[in-house]
PDB file of N, CA and C in Angstrom:
ATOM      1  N   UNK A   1       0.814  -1.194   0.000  1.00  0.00           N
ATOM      2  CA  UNK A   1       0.000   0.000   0.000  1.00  0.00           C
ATOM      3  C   UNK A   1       0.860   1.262   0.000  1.00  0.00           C
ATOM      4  N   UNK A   2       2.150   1.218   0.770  1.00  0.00           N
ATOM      5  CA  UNK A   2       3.288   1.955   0.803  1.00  0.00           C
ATOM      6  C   UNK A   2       3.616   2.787  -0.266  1.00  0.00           C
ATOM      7  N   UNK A   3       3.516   1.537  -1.406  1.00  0.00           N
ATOM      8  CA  UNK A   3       4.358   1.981  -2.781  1.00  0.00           C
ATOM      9  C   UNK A   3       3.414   2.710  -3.597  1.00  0.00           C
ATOM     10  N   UNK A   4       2.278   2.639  -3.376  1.00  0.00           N
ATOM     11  CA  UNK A   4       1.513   2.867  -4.600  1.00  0.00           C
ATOM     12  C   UNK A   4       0.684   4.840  -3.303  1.00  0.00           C
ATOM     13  N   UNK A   5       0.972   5.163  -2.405  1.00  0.00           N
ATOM     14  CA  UNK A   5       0.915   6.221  -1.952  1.00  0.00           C
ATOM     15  C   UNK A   5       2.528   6.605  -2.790  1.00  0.00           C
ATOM     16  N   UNK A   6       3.587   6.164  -2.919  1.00  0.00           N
ATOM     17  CA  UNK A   6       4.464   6.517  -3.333  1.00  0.00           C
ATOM     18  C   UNK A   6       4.332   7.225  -4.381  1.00  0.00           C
ATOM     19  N   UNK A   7       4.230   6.334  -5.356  1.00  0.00           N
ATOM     20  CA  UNK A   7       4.355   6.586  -6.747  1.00  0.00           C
ATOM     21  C   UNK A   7       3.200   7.335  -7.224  1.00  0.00           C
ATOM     22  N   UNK A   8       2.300   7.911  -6.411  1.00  0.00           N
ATOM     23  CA  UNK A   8       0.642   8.534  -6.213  1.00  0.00           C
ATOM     24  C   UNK A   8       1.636  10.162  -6.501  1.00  0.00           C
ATOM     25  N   UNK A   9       2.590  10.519  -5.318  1.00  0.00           N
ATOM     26  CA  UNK A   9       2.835  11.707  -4.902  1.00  0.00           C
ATOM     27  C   UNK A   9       4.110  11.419  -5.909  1.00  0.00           C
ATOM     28  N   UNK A  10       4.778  10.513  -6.350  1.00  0.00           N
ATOM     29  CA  UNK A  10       5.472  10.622  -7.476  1.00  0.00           C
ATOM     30  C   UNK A  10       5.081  11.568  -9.014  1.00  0.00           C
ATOM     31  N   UNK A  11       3.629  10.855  -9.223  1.00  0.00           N
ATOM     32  CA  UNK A  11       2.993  11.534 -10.402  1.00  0.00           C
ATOM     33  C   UNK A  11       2.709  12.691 -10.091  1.00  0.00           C
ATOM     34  N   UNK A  12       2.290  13.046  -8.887  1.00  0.00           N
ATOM     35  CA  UNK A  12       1.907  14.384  -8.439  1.00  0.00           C
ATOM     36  C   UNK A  12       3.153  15.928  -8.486  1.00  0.00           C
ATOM     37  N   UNK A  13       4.395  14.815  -8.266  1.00  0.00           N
ATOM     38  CA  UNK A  13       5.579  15.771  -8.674  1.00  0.00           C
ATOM     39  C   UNK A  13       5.745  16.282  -9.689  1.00  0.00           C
ATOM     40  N   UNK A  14       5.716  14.862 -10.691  1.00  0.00           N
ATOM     41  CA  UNK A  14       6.180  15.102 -11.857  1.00  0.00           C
ATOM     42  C   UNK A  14       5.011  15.965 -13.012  1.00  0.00           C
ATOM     43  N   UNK A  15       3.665  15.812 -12.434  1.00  0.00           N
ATOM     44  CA  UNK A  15       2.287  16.921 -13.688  1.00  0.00           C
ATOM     45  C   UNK A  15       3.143  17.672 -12.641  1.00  0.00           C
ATOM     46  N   UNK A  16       3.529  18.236 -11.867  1.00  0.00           N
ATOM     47  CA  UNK A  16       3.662  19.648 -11.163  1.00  0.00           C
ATOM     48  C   UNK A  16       4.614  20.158 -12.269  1.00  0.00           C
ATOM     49  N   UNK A  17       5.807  19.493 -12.315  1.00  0.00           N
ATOM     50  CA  UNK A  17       6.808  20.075 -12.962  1.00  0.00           C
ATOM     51  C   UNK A  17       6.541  20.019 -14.700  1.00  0.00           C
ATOM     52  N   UNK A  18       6.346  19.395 -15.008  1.00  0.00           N
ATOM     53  CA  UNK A  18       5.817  19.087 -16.251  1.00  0.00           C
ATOM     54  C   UNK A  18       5.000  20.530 -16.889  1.00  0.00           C
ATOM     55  N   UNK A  19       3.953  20.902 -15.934  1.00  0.00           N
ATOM     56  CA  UNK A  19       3.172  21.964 -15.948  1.00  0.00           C
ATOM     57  C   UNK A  19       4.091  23.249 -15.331  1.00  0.00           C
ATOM     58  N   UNK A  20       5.184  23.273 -14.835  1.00  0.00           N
ATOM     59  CA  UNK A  20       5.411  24.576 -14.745  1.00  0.00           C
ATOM     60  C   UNK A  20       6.620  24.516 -15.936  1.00  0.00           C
ATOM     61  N   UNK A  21       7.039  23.310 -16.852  1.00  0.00           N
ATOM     62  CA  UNK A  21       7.594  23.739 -17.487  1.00  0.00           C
ATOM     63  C   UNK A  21       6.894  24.169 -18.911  1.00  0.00           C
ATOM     64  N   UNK A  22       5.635  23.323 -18.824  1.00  0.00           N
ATOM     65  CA  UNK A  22       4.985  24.413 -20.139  1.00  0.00           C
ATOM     66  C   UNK A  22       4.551  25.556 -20.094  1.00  0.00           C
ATOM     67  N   UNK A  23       3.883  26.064 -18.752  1.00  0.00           N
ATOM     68  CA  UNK A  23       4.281  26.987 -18.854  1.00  0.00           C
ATOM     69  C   UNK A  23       4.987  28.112 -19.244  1.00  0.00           C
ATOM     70  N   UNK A  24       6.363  28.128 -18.776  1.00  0.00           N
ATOM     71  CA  UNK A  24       7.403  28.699 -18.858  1.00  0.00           C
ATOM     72  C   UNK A  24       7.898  28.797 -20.752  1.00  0.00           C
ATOM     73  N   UNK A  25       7.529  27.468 -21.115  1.00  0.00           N
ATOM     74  CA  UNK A  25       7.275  27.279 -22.539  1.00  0.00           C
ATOM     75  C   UNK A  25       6.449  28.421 -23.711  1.00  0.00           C
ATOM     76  N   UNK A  26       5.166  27.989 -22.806  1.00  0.00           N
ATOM     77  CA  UNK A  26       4.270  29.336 -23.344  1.00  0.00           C
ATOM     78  C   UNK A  26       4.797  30.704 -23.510  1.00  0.00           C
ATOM     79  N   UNK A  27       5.190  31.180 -22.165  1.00  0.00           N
ATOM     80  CA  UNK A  27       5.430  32.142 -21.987  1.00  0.00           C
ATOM     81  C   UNK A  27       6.662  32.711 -22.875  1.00  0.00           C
ATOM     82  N   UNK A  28       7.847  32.099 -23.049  1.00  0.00           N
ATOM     83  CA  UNK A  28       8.777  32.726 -23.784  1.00  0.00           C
ATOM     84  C   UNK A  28       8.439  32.335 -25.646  1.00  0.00           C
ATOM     85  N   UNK A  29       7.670  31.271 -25.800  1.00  0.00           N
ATOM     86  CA  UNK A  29       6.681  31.603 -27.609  1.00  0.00           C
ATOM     87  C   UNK A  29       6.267  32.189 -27.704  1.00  0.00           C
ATOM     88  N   UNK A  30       5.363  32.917 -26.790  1.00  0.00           N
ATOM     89  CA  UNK A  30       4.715  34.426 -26.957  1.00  0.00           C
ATOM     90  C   UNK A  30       5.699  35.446 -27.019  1.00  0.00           C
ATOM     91  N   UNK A  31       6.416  35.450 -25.783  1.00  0.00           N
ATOM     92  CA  UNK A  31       7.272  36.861 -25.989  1.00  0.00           C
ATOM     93  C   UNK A  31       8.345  36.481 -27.401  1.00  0.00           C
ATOM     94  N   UNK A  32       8.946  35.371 -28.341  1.00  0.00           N
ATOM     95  CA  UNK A  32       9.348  35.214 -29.060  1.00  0.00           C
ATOM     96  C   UNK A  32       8.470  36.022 -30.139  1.00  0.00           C
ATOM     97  N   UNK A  33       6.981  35.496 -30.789  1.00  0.00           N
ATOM     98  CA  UNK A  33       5.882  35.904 -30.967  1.00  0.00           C
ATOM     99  C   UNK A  33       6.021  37.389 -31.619  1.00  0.00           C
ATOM    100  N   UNK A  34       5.922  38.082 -30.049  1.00  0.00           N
ATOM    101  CA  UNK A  34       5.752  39.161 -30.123  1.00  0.00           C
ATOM    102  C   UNK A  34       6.690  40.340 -30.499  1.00  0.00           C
ATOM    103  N   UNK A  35       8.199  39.647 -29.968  1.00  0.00           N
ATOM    104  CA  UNK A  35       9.375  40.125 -31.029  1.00  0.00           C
ATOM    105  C   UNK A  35       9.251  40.240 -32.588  1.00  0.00           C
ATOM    106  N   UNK A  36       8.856  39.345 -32.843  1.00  0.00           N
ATOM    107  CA  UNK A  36       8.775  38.797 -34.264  1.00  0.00           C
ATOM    108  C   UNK A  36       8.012  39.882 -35.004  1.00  0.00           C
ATOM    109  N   UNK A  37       6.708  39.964 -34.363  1.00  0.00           N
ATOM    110  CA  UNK A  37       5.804  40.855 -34.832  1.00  0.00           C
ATOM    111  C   UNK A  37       6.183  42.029 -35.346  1.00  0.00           C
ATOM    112  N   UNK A  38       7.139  42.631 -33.867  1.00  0.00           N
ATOM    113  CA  UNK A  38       7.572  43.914 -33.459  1.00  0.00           C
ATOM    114  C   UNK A  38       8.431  44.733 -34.873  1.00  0.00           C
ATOM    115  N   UNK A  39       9.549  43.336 -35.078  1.00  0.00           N
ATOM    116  CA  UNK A  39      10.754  42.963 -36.243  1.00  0.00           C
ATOM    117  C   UNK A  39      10.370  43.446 -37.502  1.00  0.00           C
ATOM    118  N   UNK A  40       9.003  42.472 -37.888  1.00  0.00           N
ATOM    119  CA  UNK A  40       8.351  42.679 -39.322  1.00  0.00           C
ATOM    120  C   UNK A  40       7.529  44.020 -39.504  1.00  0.00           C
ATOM    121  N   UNK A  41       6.880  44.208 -38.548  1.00  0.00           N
ATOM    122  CA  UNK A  41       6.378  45.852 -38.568  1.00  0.00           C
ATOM    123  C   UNK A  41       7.386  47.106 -38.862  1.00  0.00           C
ATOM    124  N   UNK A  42       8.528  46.760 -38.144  1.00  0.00           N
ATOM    125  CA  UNK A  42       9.779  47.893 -38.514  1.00  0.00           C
ATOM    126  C   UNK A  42      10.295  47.630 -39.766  1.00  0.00           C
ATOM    127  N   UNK A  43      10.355  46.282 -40.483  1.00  0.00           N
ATOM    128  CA  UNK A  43      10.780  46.086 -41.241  1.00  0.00           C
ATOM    129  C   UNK A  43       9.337  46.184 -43.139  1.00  0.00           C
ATOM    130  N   UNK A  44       9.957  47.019 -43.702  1.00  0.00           N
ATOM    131  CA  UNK A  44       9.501  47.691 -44.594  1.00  0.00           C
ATOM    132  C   UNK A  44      10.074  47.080 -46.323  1.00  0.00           C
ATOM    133  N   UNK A  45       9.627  47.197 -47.359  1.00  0.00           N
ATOM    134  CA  UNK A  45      10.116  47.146 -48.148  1.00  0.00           C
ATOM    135  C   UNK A  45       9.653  47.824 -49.133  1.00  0.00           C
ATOM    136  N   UNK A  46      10.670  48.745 -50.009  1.00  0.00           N
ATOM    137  CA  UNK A  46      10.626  49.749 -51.030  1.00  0.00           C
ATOM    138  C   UNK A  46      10.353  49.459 -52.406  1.00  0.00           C
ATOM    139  N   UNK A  47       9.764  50.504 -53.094  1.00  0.00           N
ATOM    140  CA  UNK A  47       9.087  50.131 -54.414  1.00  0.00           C
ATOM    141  C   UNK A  47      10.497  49.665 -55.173  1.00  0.00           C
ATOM    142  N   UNK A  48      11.979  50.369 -55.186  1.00  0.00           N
ATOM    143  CA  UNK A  48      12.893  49.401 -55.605  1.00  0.00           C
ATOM    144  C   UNK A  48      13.497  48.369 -55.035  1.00  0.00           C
ATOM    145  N   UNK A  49      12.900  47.053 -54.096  1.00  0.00           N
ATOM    146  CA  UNK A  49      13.312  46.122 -53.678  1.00  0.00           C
ATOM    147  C   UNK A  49      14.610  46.678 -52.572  1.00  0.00           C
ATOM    148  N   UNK A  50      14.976  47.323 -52.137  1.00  0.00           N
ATOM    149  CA  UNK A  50      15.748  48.071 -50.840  1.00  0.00           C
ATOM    150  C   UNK A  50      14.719  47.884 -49.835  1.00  0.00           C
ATOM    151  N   UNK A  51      15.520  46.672 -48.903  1.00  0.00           N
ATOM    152  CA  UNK A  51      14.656  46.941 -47.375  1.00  0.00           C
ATOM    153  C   UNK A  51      15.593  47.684 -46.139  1.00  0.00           C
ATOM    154  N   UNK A  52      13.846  48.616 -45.776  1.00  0.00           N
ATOM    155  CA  UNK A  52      14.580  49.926 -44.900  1.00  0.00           C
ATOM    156  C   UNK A  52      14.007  49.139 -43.590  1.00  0.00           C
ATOM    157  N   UNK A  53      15.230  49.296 -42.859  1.00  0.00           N
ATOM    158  CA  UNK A  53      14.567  48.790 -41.605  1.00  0.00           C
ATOM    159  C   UNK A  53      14.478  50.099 -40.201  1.00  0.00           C
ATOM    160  N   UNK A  54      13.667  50.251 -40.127  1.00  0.00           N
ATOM    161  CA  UNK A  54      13.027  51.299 -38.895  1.00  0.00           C
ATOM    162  C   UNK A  54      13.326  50.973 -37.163  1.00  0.00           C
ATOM    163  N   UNK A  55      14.324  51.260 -36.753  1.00  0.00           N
ATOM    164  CA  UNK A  55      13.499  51.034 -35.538  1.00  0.00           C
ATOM    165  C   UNK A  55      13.631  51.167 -34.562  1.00  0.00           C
ATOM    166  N   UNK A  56      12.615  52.793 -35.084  1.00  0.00           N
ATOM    167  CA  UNK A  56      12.797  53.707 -34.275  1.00  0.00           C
ATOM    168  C   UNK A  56      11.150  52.722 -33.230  1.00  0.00           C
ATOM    169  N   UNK A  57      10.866  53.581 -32.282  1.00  0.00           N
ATOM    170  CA  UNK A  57       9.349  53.100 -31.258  1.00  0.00           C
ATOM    171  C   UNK A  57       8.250  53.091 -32.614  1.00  0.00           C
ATOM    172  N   UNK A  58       7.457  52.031 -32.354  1.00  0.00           N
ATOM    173  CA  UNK A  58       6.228  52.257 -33.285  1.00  0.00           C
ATOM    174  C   UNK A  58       5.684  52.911 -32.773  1.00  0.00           C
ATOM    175  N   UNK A  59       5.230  53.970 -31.537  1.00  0.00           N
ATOM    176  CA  UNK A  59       5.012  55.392 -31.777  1.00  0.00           C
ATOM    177  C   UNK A  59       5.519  56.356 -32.182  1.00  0.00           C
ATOM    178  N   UNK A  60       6.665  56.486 -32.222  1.00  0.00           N
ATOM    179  CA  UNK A  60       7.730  57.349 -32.976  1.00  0.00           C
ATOM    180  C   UNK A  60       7.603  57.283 -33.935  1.00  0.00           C
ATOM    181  N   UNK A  61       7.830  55.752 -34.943  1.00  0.00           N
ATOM    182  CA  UNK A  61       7.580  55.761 -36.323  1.00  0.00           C
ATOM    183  C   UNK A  61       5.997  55.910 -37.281  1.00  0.00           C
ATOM    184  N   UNK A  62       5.218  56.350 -36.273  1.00  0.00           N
ATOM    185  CA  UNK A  62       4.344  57.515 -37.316  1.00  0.00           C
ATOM    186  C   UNK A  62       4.024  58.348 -37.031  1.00  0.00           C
ATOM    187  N   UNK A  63       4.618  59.376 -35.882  1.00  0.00           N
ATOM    188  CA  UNK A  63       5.027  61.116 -35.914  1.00  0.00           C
ATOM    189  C   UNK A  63       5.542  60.958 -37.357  1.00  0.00           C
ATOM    190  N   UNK A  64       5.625  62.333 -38.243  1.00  0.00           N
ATOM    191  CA  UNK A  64       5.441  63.429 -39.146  1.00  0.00           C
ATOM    192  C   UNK A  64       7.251  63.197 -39.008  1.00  0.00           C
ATOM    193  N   UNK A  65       8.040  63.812 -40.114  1.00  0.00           N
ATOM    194  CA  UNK A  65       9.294  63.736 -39.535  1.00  0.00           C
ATOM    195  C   UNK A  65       9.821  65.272 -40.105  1.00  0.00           C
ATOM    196  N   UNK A  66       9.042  65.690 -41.100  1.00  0.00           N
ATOM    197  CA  UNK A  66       9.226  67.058 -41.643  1.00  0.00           C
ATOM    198  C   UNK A  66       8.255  67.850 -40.941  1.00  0.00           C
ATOM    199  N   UNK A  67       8.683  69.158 -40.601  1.00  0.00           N
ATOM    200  CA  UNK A  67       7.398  69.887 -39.769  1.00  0.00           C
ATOM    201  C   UNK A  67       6.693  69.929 -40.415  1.00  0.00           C
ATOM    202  N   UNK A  68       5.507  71.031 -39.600  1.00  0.00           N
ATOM    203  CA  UNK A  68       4.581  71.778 -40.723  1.00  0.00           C
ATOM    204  C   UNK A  68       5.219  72.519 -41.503  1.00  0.00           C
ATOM    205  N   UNK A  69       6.381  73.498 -41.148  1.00  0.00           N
ATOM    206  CA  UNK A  69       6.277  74.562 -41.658  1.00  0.00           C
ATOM    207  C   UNK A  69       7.296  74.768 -42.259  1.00  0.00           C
ATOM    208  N   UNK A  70       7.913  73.381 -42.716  1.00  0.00           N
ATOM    209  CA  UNK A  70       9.142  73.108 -44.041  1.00  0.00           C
ATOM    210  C   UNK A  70       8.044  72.160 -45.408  1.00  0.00           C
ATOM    211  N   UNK A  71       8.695  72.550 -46.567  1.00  0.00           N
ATOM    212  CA  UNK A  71       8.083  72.076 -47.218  1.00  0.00           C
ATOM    213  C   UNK A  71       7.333  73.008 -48.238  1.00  0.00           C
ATOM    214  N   UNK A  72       7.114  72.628 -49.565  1.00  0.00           N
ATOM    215  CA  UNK A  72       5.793  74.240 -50.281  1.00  0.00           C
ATOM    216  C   UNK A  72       4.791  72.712 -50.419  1.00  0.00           C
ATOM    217  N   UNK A  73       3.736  73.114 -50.680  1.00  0.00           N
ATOM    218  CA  UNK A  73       2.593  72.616 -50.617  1.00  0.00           C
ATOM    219  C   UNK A  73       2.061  72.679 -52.561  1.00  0.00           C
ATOM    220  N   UNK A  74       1.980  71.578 -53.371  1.00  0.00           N
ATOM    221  CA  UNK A  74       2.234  71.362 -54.281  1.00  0.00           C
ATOM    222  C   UNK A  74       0.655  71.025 -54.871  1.00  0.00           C
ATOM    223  N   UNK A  75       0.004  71.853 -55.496  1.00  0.00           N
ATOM    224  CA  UNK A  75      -1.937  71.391 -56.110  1.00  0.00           C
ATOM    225  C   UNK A  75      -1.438  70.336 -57.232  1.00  0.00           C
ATOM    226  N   UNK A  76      -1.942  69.503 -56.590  1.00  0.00           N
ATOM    227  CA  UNK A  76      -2.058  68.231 -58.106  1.00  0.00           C
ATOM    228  C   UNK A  76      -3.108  68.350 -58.962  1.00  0.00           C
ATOM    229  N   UNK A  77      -3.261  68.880 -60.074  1.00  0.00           N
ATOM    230  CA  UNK A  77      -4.570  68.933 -60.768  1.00  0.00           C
ATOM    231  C   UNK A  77      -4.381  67.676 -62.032  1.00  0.00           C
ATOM    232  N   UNK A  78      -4.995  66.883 -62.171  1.00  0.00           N
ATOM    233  CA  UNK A  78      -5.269  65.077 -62.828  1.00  0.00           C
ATOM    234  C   UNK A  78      -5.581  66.239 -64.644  1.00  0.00           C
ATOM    235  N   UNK A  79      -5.166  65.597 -65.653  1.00  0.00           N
ATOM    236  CA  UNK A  79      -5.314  65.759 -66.924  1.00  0.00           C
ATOM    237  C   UNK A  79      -6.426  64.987 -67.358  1.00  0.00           C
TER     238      UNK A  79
END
């Protein structure tokens, strides 16, 4: 009866650990994940095949980078 309380709190060790290592699993595929995401969003590619890579904050990178008040302001009128 000994053995089998044994090997009871045996299994009980081992889902413990088992489960905190998927855990831990999860957790760094996501933050992998979310790098990844981060990577391809900064990363851009140009109408001549030149990839620009950004990366600066994705809030930073869509602030304006020329003021307002550089620049002439150009009327496109279509033919």
């Amino acid at each position: 009866m000994i053995i089998f309380r044994i090997l009871f709190y045996l299994l009980l060790i081992f889902l413990f650990i088992v489960g905190i290592v998927l855990f831990f699993l999860a957790f760094h595929v996501r933050n992998f994940t979310k790098r990844f995401k981060q990577q391809k969003e900064t990363r851009q590619q140009s109408v001549d095949g030149n990839v620009v890579i950004d990366r600066r904050d994705p809030r930073d990178a869509n602030k304006k980078i020329i003021p307002k008040d550089e620049g002439e302001y150009i009327d496109f009128e279509e033919e």
